[in-house]
N, C-alpha and C. Protein backbone atom coordinates (compact mmCIF):
# COMPACT_ATOMS: atom_id res chain seq x y z
N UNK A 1 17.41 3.15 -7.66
CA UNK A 1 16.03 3.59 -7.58
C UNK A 1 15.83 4.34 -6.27
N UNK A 2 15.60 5.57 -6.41
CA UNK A 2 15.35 6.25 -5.21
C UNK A 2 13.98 6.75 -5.01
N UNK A 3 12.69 6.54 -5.56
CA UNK A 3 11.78 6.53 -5.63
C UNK A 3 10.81 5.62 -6.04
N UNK A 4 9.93 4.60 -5.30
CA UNK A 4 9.72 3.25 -5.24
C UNK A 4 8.17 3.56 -4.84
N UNK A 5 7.38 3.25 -5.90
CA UNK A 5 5.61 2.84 -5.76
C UNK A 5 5.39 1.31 -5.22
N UNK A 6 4.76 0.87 -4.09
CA UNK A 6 4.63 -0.13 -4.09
C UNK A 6 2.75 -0.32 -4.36
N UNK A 7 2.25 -1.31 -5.11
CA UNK A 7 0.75 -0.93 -5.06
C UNK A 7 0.11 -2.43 -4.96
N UNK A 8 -0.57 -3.08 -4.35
CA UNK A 8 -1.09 -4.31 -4.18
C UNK A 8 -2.24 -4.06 -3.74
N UNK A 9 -3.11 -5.03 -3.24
CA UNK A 9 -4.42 -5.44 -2.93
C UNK A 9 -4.37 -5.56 -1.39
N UNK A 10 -5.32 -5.28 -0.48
CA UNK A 10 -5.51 -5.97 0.74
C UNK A 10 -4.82 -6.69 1.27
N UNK A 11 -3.55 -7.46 2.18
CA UNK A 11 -2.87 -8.58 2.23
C UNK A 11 -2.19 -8.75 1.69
N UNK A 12 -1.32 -8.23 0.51
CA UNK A 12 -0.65 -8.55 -0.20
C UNK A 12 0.91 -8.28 0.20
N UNK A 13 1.25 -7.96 0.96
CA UNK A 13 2.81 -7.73 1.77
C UNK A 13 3.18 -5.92 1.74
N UNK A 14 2.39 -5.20 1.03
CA UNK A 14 2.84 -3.93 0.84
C UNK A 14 3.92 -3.13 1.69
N UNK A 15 3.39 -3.38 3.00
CA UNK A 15 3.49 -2.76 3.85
C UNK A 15 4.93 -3.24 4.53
N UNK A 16 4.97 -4.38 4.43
CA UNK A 16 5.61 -5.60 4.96
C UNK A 16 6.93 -5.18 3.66
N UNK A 17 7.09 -5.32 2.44
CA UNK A 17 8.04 -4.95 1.39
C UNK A 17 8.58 -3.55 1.74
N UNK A 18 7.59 -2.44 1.57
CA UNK A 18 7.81 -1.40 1.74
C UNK A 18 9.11 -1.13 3.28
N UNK A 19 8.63 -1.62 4.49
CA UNK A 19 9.48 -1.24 5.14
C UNK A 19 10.89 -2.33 5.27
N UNK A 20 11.18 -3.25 4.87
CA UNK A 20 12.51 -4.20 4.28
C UNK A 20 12.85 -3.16 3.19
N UNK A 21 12.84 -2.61 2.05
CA UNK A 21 13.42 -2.18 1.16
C UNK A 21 13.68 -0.74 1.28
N UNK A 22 12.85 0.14 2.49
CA UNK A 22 13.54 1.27 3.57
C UNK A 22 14.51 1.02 4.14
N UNK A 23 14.52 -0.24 4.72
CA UNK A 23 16.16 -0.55 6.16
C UNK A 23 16.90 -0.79 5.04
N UNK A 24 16.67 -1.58 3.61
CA UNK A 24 17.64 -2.26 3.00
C UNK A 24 18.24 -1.18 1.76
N UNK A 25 17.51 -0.17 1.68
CA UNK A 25 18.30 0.92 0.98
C UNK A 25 18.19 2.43 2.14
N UNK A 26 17.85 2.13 2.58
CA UNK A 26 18.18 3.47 3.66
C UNK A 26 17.46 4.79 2.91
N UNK A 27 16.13 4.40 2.86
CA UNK A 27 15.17 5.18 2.32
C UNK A 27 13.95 5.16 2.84
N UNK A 28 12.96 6.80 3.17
CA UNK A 28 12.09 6.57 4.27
C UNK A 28 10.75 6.07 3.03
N UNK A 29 9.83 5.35 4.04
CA UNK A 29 8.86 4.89 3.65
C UNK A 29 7.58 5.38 3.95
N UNK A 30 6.55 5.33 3.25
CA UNK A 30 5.09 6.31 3.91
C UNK A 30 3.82 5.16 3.17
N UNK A 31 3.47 5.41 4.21
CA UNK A 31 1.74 4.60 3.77
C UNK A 31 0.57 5.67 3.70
N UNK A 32 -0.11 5.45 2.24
CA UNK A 32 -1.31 6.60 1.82
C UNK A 32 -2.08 6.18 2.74
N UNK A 33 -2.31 5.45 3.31
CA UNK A 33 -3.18 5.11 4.71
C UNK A 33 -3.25 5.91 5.49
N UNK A 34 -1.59 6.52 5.79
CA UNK A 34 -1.35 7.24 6.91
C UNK A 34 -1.94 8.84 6.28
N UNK A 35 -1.86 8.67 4.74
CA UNK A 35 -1.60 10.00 4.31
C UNK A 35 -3.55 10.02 3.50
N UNK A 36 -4.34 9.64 4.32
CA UNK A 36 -5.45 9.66 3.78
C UNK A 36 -6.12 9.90 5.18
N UNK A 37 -5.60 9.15 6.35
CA UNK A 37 -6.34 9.08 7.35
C UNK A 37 -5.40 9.86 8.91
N UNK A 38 -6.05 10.74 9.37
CA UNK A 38 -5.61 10.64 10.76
C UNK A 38 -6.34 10.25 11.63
N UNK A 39 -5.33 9.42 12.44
CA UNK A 39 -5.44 8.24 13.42
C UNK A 39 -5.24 9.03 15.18
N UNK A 40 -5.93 8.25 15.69
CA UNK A 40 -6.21 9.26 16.70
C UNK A 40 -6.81 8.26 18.03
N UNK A 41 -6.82 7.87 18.84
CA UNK A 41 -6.83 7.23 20.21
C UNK A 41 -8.21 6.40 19.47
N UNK A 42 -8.19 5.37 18.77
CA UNK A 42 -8.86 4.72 18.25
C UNK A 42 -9.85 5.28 17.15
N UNK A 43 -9.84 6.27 16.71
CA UNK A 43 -10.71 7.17 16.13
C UNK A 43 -10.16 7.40 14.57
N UNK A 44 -10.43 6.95 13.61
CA UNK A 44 -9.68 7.44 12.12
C UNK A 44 -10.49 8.42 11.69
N UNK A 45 -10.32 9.82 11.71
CA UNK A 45 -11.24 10.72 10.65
C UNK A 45 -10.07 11.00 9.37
N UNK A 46 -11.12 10.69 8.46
CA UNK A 46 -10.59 10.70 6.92
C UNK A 46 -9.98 12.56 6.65
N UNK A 47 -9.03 13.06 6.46
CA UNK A 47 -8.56 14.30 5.85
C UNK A 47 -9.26 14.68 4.66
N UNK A 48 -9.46 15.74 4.82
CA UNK A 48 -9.68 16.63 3.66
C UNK A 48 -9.05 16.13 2.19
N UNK A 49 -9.52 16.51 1.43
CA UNK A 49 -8.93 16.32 -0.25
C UNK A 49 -7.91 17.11 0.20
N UNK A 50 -8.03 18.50 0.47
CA UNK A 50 -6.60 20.04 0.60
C UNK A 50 -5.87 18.92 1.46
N UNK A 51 -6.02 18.57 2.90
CA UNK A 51 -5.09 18.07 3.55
C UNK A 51 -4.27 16.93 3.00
N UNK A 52 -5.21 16.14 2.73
CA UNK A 52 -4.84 14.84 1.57
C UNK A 52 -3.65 15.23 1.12
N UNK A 53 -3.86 16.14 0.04
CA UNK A 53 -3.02 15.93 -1.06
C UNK A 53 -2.03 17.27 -0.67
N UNK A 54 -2.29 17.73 0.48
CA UNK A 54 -0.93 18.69 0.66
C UNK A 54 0.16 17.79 1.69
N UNK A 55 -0.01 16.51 2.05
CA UNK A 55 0.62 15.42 2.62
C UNK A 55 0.99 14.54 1.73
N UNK A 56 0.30 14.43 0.68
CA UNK A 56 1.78 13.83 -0.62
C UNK A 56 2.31 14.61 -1.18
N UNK A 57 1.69 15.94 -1.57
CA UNK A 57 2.95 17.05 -2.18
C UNK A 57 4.37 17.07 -1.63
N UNK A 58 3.41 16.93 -0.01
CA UNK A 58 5.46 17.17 0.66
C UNK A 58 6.54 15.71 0.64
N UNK A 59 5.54 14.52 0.68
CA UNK A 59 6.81 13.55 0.22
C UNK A 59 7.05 13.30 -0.64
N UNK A 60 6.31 13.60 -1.72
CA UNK A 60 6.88 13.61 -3.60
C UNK A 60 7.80 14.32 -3.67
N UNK A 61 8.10 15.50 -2.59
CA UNK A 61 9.11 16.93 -2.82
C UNK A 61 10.09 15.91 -2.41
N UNK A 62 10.51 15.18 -1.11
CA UNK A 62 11.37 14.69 -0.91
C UNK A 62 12.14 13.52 -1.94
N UNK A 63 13.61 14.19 -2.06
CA UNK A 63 14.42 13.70 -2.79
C UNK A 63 14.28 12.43 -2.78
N UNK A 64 14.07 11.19 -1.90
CA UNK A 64 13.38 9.52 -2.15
C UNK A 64 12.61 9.20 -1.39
N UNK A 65 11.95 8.33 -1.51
CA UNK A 65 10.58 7.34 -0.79
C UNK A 65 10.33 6.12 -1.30
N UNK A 66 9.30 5.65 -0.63
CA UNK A 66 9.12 4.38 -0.81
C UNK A 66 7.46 4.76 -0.26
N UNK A 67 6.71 4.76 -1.10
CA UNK A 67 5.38 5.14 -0.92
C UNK A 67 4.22 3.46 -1.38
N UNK A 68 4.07 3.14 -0.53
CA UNK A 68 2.82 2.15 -0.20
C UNK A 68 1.96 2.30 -0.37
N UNK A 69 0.85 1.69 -0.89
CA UNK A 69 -0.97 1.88 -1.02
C UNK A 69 -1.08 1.33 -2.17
N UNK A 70 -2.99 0.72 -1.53
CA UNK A 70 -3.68 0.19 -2.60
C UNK A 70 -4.30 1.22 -3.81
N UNK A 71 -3.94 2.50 -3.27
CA UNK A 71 -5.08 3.80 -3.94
C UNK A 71 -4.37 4.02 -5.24
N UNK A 72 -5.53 4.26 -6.25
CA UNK A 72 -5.62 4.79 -7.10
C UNK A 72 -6.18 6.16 -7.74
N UNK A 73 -6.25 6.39 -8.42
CA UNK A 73 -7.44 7.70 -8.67
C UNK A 73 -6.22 8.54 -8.29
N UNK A 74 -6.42 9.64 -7.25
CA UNK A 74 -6.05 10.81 -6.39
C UNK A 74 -4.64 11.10 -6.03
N UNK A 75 -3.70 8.94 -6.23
CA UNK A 75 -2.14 9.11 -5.86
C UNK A 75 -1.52 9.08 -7.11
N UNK A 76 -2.47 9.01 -8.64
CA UNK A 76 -1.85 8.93 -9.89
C UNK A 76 -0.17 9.46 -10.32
N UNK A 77 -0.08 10.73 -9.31
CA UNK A 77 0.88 11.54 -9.42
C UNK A 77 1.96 10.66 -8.87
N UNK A 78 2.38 9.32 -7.92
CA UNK A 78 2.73 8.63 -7.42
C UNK A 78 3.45 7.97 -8.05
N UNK A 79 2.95 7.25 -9.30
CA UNK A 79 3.23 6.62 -10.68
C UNK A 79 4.34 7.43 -11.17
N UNK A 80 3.72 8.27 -11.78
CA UNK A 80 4.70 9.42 -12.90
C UNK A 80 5.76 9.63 -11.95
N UNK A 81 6.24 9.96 -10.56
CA UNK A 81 6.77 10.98 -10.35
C UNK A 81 8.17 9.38 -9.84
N UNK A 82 7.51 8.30 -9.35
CA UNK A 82 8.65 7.33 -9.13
C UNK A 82 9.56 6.81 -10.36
N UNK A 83 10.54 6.09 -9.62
CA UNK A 83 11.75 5.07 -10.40
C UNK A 83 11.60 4.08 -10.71
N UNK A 84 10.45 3.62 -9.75
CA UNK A 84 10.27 2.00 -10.13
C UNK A 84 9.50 1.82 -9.17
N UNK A 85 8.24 0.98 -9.95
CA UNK A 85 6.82 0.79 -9.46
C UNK A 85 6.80 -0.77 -9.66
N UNK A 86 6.28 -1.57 -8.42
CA UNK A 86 6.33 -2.64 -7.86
C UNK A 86 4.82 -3.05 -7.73
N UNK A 87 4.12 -3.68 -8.52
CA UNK A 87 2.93 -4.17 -8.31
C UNK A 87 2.94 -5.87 -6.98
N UNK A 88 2.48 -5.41 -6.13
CA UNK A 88 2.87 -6.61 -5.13
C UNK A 88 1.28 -7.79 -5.49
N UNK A 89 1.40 -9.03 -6.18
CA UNK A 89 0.19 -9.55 -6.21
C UNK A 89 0.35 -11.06 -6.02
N UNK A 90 0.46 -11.63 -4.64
CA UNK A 90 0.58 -12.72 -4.38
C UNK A 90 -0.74 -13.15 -4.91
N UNK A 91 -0.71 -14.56 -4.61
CA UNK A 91 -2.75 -15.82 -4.61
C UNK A 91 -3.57 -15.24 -3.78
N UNK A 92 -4.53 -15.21 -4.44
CA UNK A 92 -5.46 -15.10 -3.19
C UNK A 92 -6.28 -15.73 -2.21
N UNK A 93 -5.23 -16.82 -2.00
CA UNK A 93 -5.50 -17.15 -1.06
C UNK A 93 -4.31 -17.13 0.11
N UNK A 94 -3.41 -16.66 -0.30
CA UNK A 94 -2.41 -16.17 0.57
C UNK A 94 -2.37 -15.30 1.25
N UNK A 95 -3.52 -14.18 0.26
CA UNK A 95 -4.12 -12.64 1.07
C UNK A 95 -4.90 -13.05 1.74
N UNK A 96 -5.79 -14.09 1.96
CA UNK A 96 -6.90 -14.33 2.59
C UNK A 96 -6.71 -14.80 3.59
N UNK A 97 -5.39 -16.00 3.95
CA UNK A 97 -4.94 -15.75 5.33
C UNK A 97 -3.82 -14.61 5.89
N UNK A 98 -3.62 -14.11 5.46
CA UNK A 98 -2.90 -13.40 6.04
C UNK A 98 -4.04 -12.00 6.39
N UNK A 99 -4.88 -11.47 5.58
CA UNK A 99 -5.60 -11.25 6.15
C UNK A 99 -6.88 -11.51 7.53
N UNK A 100 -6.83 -12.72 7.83
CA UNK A 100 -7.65 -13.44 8.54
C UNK A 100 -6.67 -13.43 10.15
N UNK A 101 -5.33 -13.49 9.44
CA UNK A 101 -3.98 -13.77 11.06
C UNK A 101 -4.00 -12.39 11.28
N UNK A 102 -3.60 -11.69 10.83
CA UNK A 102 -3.21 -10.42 10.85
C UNK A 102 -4.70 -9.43 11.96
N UNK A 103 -5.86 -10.19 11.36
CA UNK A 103 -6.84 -9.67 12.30
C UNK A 103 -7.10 -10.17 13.83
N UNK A 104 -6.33 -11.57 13.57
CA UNK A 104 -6.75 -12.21 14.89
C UNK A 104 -5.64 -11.42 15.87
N UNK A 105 -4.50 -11.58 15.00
CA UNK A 105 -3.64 -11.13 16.38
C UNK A 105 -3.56 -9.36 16.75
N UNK A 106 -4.29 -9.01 15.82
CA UNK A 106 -4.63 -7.34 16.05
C UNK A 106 -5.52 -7.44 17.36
N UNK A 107 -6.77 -8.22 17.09
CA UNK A 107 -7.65 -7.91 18.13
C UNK A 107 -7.25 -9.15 19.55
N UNK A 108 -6.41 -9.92 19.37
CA UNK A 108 -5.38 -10.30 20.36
C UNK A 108 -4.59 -9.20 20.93
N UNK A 109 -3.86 -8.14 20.57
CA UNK A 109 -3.31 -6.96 21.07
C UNK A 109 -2.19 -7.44 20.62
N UNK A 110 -1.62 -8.68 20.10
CA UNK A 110 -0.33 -9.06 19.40
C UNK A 110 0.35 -8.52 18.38
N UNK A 111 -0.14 -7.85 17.82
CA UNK A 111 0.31 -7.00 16.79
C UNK A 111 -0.32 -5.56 16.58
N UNK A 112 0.64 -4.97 16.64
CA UNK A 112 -0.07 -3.10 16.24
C UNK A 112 -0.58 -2.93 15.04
N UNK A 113 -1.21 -2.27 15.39
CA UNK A 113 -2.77 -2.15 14.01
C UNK A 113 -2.29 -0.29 14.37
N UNK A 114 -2.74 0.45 12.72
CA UNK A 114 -2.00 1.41 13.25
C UNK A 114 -4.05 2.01 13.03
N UNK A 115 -4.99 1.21 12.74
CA UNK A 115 -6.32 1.84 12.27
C UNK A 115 -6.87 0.90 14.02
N UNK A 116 -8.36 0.84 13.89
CA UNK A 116 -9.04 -0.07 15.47
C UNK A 116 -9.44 -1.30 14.07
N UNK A 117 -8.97 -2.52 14.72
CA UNK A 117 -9.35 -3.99 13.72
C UNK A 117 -11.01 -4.20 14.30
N UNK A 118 -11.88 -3.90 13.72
CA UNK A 118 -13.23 -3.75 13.60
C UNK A 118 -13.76 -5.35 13.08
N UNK A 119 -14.90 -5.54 13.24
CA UNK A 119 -15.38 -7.08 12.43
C UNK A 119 -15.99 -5.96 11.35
N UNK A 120 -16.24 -5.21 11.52
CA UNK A 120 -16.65 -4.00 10.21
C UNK A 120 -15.47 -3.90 9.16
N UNK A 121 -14.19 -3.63 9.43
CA UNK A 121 -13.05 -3.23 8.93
C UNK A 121 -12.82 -4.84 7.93
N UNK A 122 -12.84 -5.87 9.14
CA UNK A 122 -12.57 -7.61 9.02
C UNK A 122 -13.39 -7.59 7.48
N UNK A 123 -14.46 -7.38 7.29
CA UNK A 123 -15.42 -7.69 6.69
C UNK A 123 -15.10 -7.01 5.31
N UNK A 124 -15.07 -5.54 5.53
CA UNK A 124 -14.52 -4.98 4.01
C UNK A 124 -13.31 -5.06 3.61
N UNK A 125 -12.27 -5.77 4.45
CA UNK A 125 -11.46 -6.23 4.12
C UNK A 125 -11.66 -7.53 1.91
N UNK A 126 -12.72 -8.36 2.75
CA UNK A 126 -12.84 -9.43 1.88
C UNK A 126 -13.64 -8.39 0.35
N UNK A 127 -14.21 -7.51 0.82
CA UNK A 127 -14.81 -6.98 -0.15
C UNK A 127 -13.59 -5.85 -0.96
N UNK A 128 -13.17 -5.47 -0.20
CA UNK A 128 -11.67 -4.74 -1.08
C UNK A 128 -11.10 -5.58 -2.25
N UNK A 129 -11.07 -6.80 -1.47
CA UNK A 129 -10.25 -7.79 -2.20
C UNK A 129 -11.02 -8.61 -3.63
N UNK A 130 -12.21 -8.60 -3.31
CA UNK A 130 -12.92 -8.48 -4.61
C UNK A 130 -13.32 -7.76 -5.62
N UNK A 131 -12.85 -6.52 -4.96
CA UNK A 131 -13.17 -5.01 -5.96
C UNK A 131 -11.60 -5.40 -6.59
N UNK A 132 -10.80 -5.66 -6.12
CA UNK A 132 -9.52 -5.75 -6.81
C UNK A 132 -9.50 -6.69 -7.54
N UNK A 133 -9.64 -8.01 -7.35
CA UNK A 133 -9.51 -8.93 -8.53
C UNK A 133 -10.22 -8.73 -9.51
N UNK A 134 -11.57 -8.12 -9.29
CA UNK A 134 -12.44 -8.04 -10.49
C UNK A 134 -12.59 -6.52 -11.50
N UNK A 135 -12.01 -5.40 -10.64
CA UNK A 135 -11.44 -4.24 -11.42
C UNK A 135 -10.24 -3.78 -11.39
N UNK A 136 -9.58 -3.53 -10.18
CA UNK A 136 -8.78 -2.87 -9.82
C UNK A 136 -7.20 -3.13 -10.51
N UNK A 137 -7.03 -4.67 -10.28
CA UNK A 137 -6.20 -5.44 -10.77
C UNK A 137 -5.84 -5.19 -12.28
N UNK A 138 -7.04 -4.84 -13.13
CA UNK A 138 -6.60 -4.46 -14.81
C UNK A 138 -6.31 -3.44 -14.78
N UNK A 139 -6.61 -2.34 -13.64
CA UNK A 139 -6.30 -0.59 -13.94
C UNK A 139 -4.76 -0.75 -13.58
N UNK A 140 -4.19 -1.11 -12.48
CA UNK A 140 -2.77 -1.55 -12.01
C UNK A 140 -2.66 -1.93 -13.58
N UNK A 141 -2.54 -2.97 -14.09
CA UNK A 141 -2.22 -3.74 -15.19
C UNK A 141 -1.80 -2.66 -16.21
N UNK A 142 -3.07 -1.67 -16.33
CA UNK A 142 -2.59 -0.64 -17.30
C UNK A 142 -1.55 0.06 -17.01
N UNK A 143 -1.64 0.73 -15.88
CA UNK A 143 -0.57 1.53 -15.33
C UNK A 143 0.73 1.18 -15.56
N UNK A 144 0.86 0.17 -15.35
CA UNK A 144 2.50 -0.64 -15.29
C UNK A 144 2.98 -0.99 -17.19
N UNK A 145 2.04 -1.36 -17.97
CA UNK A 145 2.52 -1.62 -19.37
C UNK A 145 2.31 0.12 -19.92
N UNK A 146 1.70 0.95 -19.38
CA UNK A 146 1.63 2.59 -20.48
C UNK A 146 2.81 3.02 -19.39
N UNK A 147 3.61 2.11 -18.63
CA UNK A 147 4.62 3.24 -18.10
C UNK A 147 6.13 3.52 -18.49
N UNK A 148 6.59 4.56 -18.54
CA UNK A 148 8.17 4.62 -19.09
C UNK A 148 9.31 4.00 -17.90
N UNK A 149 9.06 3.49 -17.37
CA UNK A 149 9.84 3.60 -16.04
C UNK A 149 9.53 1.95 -15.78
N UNK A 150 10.76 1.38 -15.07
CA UNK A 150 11.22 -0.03 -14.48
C UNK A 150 9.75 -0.25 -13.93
N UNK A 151 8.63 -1.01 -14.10
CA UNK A 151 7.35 -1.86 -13.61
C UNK A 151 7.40 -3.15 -13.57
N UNK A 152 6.95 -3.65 -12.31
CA UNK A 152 6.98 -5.36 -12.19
C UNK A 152 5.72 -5.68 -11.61
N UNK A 153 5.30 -6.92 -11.61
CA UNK A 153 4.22 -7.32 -11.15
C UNK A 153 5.10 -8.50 -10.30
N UNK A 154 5.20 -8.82 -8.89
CA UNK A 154 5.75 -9.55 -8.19
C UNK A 154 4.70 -9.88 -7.54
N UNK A 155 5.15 -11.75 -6.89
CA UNK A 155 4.24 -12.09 -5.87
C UNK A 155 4.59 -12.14 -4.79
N UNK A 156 6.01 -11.74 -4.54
CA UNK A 156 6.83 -11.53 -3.33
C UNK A 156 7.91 -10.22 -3.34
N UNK A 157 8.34 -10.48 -2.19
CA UNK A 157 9.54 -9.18 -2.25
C UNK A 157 11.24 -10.12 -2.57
N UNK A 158 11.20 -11.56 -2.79
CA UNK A 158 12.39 -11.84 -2.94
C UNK A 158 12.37 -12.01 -4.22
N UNK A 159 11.31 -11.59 -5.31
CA UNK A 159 11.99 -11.31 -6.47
C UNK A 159 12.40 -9.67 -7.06
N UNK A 160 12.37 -9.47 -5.81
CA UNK A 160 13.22 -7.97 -5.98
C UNK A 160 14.31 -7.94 -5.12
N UNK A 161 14.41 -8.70 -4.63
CA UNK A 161 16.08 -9.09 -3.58
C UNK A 161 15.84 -8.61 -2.09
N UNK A 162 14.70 -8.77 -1.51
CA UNK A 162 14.35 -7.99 -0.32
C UNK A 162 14.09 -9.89 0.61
């Protein structure tokens, strides 16, 4: 598989899978985070739709990836164009602390945050995570059973050998 969708919820290891299964196949990895937002001395201004999507054109061009994000809608092309699409969906309550650590030690300075960890950000965090269990989660669902291509729904990365 040289082209790898990873797509989960808030907390769900995405990010965390995504770069283990880069070192462990020697394939670069990209977050639609990065490719939605530029980041800037604490400052995120959101890109253009043109900019947007002329920053996944160029890593879809590249011969493999390992492309990360919760997004739907706009990265559809993401789906079709990979080898094997990895739905990451631990408990949620596993997202819920790890979301909760992950903020403390951001705004501890213990861990790099690549966005500013906001009690604003903290907050829609929990609300992401309810837009997902209660919609988001069946559109994933569809995606993965109408697809021609290797789809899993995992709650970890060691049932993909990572």
């Amino acid at each position: 598989m040289n082209k790898i969708r990873i797509i989960g919820p808030v907390g769900s290891g995405k990010t965390t899978l995504a770069k283990k299964l880069s070192r462990q196949k020697g394939i670069p990895m990209y977050s639609l985070d990065e490719v939605v937002w530029t980041r800037s001395f604490g400052e995120d201004l959101r890109n253009t739709e043109e900019v947007r999507n002329a920053k996944l054109d160029s890593i879809l061009s590249q011969p493999s990836w390992i492309i990360e994000g919760a997004h739907l809608g706009w990265s559809m092309k993401t789906f079709d164009q990979a080898d094997q699409i990895l739905f990451l969906n631990p408990k949620i309550y596993v997202r819920v602390y790890r979301i909760t650590r992950r903020f403390i030690l951001q705004k501890r300075g213990i861990e790099k945050s690549s966005y500013t960890p906001t009690w604003l950000i903290y907050s829609r965090m929990f609300k992401w995570t309810y837009q997902y269990e209660t919609i988001y989660k069946k559109q994933v669902r569809v995606i993965l059973k109408a697809s021609n291509i290797e789809a899993k729904e995992i709650r970890n990365g060691s049932e993909v050998g990572v």
